[in-house]
Protein backbone atom coordinates (compact mmCIF):
# COMPACT_ATOMS: atom_id res chain seq x y z
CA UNK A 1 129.04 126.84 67.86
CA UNK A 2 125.98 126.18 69.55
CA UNK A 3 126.15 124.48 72.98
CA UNK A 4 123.83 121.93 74.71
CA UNK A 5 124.06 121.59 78.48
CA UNK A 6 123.59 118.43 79.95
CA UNK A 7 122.43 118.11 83.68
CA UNK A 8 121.69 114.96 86.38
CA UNK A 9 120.99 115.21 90.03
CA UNK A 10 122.07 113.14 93.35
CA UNK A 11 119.54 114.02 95.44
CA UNK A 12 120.56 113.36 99.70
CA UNK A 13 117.25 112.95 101.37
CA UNK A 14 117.94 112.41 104.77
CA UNK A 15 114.98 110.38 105.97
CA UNK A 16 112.53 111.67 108.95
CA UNK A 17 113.03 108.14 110.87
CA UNK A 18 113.58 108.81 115.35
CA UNK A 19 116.93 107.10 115.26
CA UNK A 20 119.65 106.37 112.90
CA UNK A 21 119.55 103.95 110.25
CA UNK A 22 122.18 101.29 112.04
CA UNK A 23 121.75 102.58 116.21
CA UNK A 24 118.86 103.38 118.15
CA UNK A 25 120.67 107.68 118.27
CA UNK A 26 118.81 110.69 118.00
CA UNK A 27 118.42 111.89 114.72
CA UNK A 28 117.21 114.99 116.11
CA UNK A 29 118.16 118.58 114.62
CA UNK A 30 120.19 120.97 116.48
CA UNK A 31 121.84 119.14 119.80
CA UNK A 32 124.80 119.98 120.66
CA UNK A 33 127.55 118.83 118.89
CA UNK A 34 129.17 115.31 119.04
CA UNK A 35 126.07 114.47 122.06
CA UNK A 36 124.20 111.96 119.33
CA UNK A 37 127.09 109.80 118.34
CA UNK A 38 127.20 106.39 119.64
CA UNK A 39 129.72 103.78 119.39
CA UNK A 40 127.92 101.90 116.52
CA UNK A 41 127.75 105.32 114.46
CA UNK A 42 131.61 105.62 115.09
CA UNK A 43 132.04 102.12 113.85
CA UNK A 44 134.13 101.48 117.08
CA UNK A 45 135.58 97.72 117.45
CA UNK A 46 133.11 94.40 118.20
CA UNK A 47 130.32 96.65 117.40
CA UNK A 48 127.17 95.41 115.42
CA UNK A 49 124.83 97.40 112.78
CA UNK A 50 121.33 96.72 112.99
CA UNK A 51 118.85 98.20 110.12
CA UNK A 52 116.09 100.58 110.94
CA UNK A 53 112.82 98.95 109.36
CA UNK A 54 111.55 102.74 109.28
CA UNK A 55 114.01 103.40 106.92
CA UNK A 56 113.38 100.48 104.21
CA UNK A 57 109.71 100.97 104.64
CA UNK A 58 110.62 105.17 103.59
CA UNK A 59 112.75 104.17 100.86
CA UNK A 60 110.21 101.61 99.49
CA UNK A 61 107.11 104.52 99.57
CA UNK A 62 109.17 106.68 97.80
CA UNK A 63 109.65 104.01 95.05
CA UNK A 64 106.51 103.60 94.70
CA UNK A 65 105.52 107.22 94.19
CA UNK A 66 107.85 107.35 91.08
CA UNK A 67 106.37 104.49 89.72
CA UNK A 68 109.99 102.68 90.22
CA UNK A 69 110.57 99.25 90.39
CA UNK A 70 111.31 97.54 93.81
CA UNK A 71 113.71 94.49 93.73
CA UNK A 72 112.95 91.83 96.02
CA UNK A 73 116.84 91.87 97.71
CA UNK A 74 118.98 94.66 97.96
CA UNK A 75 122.47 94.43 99.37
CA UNK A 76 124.22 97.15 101.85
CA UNK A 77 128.01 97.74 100.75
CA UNK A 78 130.96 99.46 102.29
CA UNK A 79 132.51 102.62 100.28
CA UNK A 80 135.72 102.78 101.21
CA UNK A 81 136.94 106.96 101.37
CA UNK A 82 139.20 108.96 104.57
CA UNK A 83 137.81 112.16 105.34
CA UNK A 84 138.04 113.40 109.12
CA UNK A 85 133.27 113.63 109.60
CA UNK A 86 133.62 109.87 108.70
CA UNK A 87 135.60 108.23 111.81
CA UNK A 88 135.19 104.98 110.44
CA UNK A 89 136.90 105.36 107.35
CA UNK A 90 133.92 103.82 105.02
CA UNK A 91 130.33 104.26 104.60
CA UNK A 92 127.42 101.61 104.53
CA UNK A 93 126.05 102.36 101.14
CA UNK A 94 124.46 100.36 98.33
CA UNK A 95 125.42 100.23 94.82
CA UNK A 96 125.15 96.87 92.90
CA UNK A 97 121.33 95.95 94.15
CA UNK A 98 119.64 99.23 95.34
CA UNK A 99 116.70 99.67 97.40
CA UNK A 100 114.63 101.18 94.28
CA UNK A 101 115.36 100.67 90.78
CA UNK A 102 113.91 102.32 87.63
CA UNK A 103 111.60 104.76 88.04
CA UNK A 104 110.82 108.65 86.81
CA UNK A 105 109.50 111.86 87.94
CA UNK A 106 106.90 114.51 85.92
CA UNK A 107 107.91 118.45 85.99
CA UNK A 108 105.81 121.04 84.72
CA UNK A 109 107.52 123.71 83.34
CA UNK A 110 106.63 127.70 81.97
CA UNK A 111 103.52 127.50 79.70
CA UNK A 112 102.21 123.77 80.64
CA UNK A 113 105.08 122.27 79.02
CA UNK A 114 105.50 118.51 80.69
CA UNK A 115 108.72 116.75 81.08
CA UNK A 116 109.44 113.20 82.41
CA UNK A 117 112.95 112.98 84.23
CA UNK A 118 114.14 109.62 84.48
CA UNK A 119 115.73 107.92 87.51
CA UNK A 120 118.12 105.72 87.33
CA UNK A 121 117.61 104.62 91.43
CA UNK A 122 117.74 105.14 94.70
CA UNK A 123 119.94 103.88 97.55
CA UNK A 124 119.92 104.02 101.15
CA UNK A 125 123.36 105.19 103.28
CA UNK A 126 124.08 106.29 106.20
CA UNK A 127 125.42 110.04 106.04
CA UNK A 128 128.67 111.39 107.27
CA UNK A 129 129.28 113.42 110.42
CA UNK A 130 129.91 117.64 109.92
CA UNK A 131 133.22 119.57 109.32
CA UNK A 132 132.79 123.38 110.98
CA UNK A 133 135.23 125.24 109.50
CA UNK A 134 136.23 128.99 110.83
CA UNK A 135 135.17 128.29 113.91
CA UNK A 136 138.12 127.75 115.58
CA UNK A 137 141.62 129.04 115.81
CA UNK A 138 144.41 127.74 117.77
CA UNK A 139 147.04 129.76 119.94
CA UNK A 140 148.80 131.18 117.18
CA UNK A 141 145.53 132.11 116.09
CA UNK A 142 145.38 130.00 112.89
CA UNK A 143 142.58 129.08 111.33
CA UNK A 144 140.86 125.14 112.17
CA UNK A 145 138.12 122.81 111.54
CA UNK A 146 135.79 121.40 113.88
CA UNK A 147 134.31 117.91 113.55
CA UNK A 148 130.77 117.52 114.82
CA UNK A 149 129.25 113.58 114.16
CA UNK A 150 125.88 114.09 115.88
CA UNK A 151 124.91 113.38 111.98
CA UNK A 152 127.13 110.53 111.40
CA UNK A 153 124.57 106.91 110.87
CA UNK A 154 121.59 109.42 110.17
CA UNK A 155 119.57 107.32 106.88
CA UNK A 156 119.76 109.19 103.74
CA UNK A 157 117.97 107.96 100.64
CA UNK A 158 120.10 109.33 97.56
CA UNK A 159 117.84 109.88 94.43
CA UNK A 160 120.02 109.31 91.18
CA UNK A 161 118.61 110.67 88.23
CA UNK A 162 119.75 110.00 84.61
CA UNK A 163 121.17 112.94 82.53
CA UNK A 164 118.04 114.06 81.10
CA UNK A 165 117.77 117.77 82.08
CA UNK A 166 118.74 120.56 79.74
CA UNK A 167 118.86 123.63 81.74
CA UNK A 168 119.13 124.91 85.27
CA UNK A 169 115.56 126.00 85.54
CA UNK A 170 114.65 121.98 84.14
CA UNK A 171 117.31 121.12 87.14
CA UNK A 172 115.38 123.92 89.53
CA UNK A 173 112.19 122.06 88.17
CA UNK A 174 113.41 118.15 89.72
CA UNK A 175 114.83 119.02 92.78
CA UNK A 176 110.91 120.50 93.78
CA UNK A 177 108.99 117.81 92.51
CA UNK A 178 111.55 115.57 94.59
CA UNK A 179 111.19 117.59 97.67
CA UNK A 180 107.68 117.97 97.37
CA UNK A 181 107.03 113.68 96.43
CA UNK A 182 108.88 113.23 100.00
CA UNK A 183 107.48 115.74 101.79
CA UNK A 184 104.09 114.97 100.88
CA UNK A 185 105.03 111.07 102.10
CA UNK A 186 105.93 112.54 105.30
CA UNK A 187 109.63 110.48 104.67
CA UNK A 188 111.52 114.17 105.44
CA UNK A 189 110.97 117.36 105.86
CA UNK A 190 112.87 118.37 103.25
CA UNK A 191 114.55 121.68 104.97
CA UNK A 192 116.92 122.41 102.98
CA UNK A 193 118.51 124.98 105.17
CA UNK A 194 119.38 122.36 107.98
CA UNK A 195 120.80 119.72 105.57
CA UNK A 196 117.51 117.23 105.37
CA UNK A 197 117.50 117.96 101.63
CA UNK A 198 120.62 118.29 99.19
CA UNK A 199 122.66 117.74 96.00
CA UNK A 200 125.07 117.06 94.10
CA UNK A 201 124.92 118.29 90.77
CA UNK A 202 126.47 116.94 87.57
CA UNK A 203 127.06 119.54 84.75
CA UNK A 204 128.53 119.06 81.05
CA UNK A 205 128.24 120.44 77.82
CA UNK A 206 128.05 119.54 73.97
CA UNK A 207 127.74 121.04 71.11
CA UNK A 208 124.08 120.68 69.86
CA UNK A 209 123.40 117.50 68.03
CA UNK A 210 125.95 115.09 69.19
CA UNK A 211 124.62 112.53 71.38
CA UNK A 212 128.17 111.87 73.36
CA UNK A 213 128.23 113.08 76.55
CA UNK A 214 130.94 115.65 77.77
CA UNK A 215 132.83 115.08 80.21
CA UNK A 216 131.22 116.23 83.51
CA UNK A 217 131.98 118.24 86.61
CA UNK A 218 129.94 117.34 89.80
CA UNK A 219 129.17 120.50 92.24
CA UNK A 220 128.54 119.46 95.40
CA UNK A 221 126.17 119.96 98.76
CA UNK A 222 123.89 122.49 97.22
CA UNK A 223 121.40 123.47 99.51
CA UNK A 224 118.70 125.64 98.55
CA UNK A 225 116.99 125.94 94.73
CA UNK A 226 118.34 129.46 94.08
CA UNK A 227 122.36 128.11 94.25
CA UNK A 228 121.36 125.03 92.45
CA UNK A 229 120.16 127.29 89.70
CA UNK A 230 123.00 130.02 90.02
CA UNK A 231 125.87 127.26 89.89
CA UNK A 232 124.51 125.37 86.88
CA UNK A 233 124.34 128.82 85.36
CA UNK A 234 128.06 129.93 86.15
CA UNK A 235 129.40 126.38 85.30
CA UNK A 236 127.99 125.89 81.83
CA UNK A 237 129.49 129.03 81.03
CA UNK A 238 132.63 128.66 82.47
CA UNK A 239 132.52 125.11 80.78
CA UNK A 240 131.57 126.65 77.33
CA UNK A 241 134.21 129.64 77.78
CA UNK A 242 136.87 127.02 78.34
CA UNK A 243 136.44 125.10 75.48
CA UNK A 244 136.01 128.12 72.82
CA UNK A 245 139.37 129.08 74.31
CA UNK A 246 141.06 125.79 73.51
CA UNK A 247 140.99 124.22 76.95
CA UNK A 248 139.98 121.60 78.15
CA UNK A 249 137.14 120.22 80.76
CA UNK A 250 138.60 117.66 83.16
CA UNK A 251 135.99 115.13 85.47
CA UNK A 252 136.13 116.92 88.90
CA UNK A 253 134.59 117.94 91.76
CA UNK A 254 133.83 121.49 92.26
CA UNK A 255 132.20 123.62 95.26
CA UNK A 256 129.59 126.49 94.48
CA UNK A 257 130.28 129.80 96.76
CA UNK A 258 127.24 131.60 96.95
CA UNK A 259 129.03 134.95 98.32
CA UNK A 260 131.21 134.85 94.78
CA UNK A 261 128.58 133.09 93.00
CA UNK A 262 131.22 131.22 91.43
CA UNK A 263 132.45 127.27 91.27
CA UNK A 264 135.35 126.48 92.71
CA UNK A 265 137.64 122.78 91.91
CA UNK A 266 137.84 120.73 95.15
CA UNK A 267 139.56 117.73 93.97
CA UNK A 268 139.73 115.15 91.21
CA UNK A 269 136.54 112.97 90.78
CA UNK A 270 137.00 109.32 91.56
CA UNK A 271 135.57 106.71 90.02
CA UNK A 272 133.18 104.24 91.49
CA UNK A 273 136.40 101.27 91.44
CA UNK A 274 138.42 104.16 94.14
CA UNK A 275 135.85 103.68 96.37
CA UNK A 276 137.06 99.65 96.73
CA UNK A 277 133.00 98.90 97.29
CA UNK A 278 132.85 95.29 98.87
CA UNK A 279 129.91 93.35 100.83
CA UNK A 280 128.95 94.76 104.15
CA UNK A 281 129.83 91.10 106.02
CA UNK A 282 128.11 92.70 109.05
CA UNK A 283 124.56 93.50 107.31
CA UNK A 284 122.16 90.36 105.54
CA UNK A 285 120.25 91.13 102.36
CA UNK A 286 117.00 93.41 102.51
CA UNK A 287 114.31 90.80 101.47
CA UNK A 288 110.74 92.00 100.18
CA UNK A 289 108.31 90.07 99.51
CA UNK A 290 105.01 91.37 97.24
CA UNK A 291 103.07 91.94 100.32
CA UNK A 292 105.21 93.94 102.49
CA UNK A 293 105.14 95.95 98.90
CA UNK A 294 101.63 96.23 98.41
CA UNK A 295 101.03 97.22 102.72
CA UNK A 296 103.34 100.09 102.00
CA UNK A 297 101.60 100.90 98.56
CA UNK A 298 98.37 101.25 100.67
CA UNK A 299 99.93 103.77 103.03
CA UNK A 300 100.91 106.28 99.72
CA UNK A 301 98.56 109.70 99.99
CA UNK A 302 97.33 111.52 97.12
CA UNK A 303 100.59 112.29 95.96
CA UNK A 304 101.30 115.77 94.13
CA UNK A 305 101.11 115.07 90.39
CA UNK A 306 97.49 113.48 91.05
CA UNK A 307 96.55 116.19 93.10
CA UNK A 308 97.54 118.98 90.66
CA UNK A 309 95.81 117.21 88.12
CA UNK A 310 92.48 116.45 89.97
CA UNK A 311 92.49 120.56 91.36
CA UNK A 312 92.51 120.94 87.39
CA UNK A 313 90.18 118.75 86.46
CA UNK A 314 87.64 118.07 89.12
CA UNK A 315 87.88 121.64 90.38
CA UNK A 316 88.49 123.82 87.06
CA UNK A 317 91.61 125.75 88.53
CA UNK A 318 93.94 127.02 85.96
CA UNK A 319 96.86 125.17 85.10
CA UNK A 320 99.21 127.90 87.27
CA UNK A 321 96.62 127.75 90.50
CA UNK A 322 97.04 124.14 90.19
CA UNK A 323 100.53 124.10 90.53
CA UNK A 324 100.92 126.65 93.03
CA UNK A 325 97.95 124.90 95.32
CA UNK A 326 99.47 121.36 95.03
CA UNK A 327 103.34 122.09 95.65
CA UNK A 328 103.40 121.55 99.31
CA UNK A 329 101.15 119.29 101.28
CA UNK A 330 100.46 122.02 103.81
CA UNK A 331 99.55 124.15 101.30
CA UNK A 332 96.82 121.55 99.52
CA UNK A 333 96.04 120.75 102.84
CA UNK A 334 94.95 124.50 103.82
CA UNK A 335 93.31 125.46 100.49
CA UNK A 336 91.06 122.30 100.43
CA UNK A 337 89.92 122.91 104.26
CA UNK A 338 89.19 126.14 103.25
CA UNK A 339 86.87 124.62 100.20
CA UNK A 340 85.26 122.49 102.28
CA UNK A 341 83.48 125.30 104.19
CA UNK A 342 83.19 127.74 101.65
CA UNK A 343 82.44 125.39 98.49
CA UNK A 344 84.08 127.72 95.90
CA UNK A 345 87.66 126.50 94.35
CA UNK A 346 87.87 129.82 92.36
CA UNK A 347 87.60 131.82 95.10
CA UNK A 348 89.11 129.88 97.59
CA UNK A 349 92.32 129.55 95.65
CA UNK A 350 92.17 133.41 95.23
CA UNK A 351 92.31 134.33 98.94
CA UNK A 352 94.94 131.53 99.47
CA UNK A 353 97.61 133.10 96.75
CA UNK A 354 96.38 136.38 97.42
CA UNK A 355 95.81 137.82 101.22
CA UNK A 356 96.78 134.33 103.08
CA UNK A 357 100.01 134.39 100.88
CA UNK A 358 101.16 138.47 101.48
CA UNK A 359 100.45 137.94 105.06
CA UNK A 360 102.59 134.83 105.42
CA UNK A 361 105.09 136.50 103.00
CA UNK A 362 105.55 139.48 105.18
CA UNK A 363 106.09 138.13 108.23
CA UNK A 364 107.81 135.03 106.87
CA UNK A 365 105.25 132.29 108.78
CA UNK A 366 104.31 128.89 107.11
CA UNK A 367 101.31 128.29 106.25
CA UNK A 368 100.84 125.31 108.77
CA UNK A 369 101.08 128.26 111.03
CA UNK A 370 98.92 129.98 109.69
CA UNK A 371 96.87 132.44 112.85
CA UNK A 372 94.28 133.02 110.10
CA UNK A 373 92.54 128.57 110.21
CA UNK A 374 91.00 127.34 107.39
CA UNK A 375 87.78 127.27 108.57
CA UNK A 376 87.98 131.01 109.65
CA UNK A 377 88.48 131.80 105.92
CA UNK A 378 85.88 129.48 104.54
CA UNK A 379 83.48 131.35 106.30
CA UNK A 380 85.23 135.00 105.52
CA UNK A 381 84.43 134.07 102.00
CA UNK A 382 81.25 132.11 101.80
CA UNK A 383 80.01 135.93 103.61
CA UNK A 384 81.61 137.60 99.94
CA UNK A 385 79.45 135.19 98.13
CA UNK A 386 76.77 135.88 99.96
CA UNK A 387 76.81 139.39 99.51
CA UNK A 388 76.65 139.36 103.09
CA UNK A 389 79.97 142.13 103.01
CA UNK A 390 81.94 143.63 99.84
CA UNK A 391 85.62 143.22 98.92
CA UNK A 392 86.79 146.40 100.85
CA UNK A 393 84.80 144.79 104.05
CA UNK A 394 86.40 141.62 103.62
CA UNK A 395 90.09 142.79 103.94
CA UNK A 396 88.99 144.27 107.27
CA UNK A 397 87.79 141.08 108.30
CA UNK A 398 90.64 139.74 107.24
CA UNK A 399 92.89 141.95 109.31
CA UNK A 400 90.92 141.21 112.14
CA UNK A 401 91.09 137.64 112.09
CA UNK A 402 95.20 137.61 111.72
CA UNK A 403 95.34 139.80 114.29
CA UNK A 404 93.47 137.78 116.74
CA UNK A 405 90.45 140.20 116.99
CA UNK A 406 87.40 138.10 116.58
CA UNK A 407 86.81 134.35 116.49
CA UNK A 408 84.96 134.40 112.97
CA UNK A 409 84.29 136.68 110.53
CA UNK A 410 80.49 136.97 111.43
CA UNK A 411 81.48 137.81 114.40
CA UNK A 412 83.94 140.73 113.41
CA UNK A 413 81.35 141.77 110.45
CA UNK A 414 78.39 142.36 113.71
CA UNK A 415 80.51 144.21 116.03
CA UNK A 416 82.14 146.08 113.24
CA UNK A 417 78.63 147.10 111.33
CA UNK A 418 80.60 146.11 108.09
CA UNK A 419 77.50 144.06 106.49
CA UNK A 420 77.00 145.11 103.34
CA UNK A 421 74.05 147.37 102.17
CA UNK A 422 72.20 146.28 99.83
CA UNK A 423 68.58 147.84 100.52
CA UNK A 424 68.06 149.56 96.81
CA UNK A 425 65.89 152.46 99.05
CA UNK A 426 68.50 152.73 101.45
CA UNK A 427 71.38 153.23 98.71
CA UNK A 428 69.28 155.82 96.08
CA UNK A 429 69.17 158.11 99.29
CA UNK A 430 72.58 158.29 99.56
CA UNK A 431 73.15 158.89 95.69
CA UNK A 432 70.68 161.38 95.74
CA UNK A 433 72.11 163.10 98.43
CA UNK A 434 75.36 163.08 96.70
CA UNK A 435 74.21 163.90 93.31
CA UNK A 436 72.48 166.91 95.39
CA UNK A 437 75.72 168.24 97.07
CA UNK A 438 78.02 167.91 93.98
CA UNK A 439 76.41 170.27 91.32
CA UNK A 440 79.80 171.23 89.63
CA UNK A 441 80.75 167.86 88.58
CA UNK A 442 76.93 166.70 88.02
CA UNK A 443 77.21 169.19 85.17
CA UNK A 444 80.56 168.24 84.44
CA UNK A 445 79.50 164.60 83.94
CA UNK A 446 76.43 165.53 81.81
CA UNK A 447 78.83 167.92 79.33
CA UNK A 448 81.35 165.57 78.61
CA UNK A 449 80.96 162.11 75.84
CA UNK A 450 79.72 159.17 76.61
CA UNK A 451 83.10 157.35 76.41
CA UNK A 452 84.35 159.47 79.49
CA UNK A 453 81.83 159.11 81.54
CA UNK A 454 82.69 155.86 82.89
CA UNK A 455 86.21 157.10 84.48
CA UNK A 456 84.41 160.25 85.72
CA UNK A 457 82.00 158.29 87.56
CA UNK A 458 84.56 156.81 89.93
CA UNK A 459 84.54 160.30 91.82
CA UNK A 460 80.33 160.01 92.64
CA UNK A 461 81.02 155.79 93.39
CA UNK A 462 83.60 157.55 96.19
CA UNK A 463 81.42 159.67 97.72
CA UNK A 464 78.55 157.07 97.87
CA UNK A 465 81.14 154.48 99.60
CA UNK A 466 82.57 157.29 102.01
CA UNK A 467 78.71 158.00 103.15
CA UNK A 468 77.91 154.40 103.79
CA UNK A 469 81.40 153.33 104.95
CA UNK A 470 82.19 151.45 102.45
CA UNK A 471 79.38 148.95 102.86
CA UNK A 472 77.27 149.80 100.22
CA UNK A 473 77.25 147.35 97.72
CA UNK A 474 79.34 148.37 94.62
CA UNK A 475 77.22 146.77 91.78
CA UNK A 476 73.94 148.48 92.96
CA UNK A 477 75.57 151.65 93.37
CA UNK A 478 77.34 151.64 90.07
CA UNK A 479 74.32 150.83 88.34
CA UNK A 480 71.99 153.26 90.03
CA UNK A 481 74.17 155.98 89.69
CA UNK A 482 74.35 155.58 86.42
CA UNK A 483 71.09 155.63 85.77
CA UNK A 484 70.24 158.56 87.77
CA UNK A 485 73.22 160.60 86.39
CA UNK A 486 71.96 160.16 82.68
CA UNK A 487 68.91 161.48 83.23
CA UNK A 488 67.97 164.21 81.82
């Protein structure tokens, strides 16, 4: 039987606001623990919530840059769970009248294919403190959990997608063009690795054709693209393998553990009614009115779907340099300072992928960080269009300016003597000089066919290069030497 696997996303966005979404705390990363809990976030008696604006005005620019529609009241509800990072026993959520409604996000897959994911909405909740497990051990020395609530009342925005995606690398797909939609509206900073961005993803299968879904199993707190993509992989086959084997798939919820790369059950899955959702009676309804709308509609940037698209259009990129260019803000950001000076997209977006990218690679900096500015490789490259210095030249200068040794690269090029020669008078004396010290494989060159000669003239290109130190330019003496070499 052929299968069909059947994916939707919760994406947790927790929102880049100062303090939390009910209490004036620190939101802060990296405190120590339980120092940025307050008596609101701990939901202690005669205590008051009061909603961060900064938080509705997030969720309501995120809306708007999936096209989504934005109801005029939402409501905040309490979901009613016990679990030891929630000390008040329920979470302010939303689930009846959500801060966003219908709305839907493009990917672009392998080979230009488009896809439009659909979401269903997105809410607003406060998250849940931390459990640190293996931390501690008691006298005896038995293993125990740690609670730490610093991120207890910080405002998430959960992004609910409909069950639309058909593989993991579809799944892979979302969660970017999610990260990079809020990281480009400057509403998180999406690091996945310190918990501002994951998910919770819901996996079934089907056999091909039938349009009933089956039933589900819902993986939960993923936190970086390569698990989300390794646990959809392992759970659609462990789904599939149980069923040809006469089992049975039951609705739960499952961990993924990257060091087995396996899914593990966790517990039954509830059902929304378990949760006992009621009214917050200590929070109004959020009330919007069109303008408040359209003021936070005129705060949206260029957001990364138009940006890709006007890099392909406007600029002439290729689909791929496109994508790559527009997937982070910094990233657009850098390449179109470095435009600006240098006035070349082609060649602009070369350097970027190319030198930029292995030297960020390899020593694992962001591009934000970048030592090597913009405006220091706008002019590096408007001297290779210039013919001011060659390729080979240009890598120096490179070097030079990442390591700090020059403030531009004219400045490197003069007190390196890298500028390129192009003086034809200048360059024939150095092929002739070559030519005249390297009779053997003159003749050698002369004897052999036509279609040989052009790997056999790399060896004379060499030798010109090595005499001028490589700042000869390559097109005159590739031509020249050719010339001169056929001669009878």
């Amino acid at each position: 039987m052929q299968w069909e696997t059947v994916i939707g996303l919760e994406v947790h966005v927790q929102l880049a606001t100062q303090s939390k979404i009910f209490s004036g705390a620190s939101t802060a990363f990296g405190a120590e623990p339980n120092t940025q809990a307050c008596a609101i976030d701990l939901g202690l008696p005669g205590v008051l919530p009061v909603l961060n604006e900064g938080a509705v005005a997030m969720a309501v620019q995120f809306g708007l840059a999936i096209d989504a529609e934005i109801p005029e009241t939402s409501l905040f509800e309490r979901k009613n769970y016990f679990y030891p990072d929630l000390p008040k026993g329920y979470q302010t959520s939303q689930m009846a009248q959500p801060i966003v409604g219908k709305g839907e996000v493009e990917l672009v897959l392998d080979d230009d294919v488009r896809k439009r994911v659909r979401i269903h909405h997105a809410h607003l909740e406060e998250d849940a403190g931390k459990s640190l497990h293996e931390l501690f051990s008691n006298s005896r020395g038995h293993g125990m959990s740690g609670i730490d609530l610093n991120r207890a009342g910080t405002p998430l925005l959960e992004i609910v997608s409909e069950p639309d995606m058909r593989s993991a690398k579809e799944a892979v797909a979302y969660i970017r063009a999610i990260h990079a939609i809020v990281t480009y509206l400057r509403i998180s900073d999406g690091n996945m690795a310190e918990g501002s961005l994951r998910c919770d993803v819901n996996v079934s299968v089907r056999p091909k054709g039938q349009e009933t879904l089956g039933t589900r199993a819902e993986i939960k707190n993923v936190n970086s693209f390569r698990f989300v993509e390794r646990a959809i992989e392992f759970e659609v086959e462990r789904q599939i393998e149980l069923i040809e084997d006469g089992g049975k798939v039951v609705q739960e919820t499952r961990l993924y553990d990257p060091d087995q790369d396996e899914t593990r059950s966790m517990r039954t899955k509830e059902e929304a009614n378990d949760y006992r959702y009621f009214p917050c009676p200590d929070l109004l309804p959020v009330m919007l009115d069109s303008a408040y709308i359209e003021h936070q509609r005129s705060t949206l940037p260029e957001l990364p779907t138009q940006k890709r698209n006007r890099f392909e259009t406007s600029l002439g990129l290729s689909v791929y340099d496109a994508g790559v260019l527009s997937a982070t803000r910094p990233t657009a950001e850098y390449f179109e300072a470095v435009l600006a000076v240098c006035g070349d997209a082609k060649q602009a977006a070369n350097w970027v992928q190319g030198e930029l990218s292995a030297h960020l690679n390899r020593e694992n900096i962001d591009i934000a960080n970048s030592p090597v500015t913009p405006e220091q490789l706008g002019g590096l490259i408007q001297r290779v269009l210039d013919d001011t210095i060659n390729g080979k030249a240009a890598k120096q200068v490179f070097a030079a300016l990442w390591n700090n040794e020059g403030a531009s690269a004219d400045e490197i090029i003069d007190t390196r003597g890298l500028k390129q020669v192009t003086d034809t008078g200048a360059i024939e004396a150095m092929i002739d000089q070559v030519i005249a010290d390297s009779p053997v494989q003159v003749a050698q060159y002369r004897d052999a066919d036509p279609e040989k000669r052009g790997k056999m003239i790399g060896y004379f290109v060499g030798q010109v290069m090595k005499a001028s130190r490589g700042t000869a330019n390559p097109q005159q003496v590739n031509g020249l030497l050719k010339q001169k070499l056929d001669e009878a």
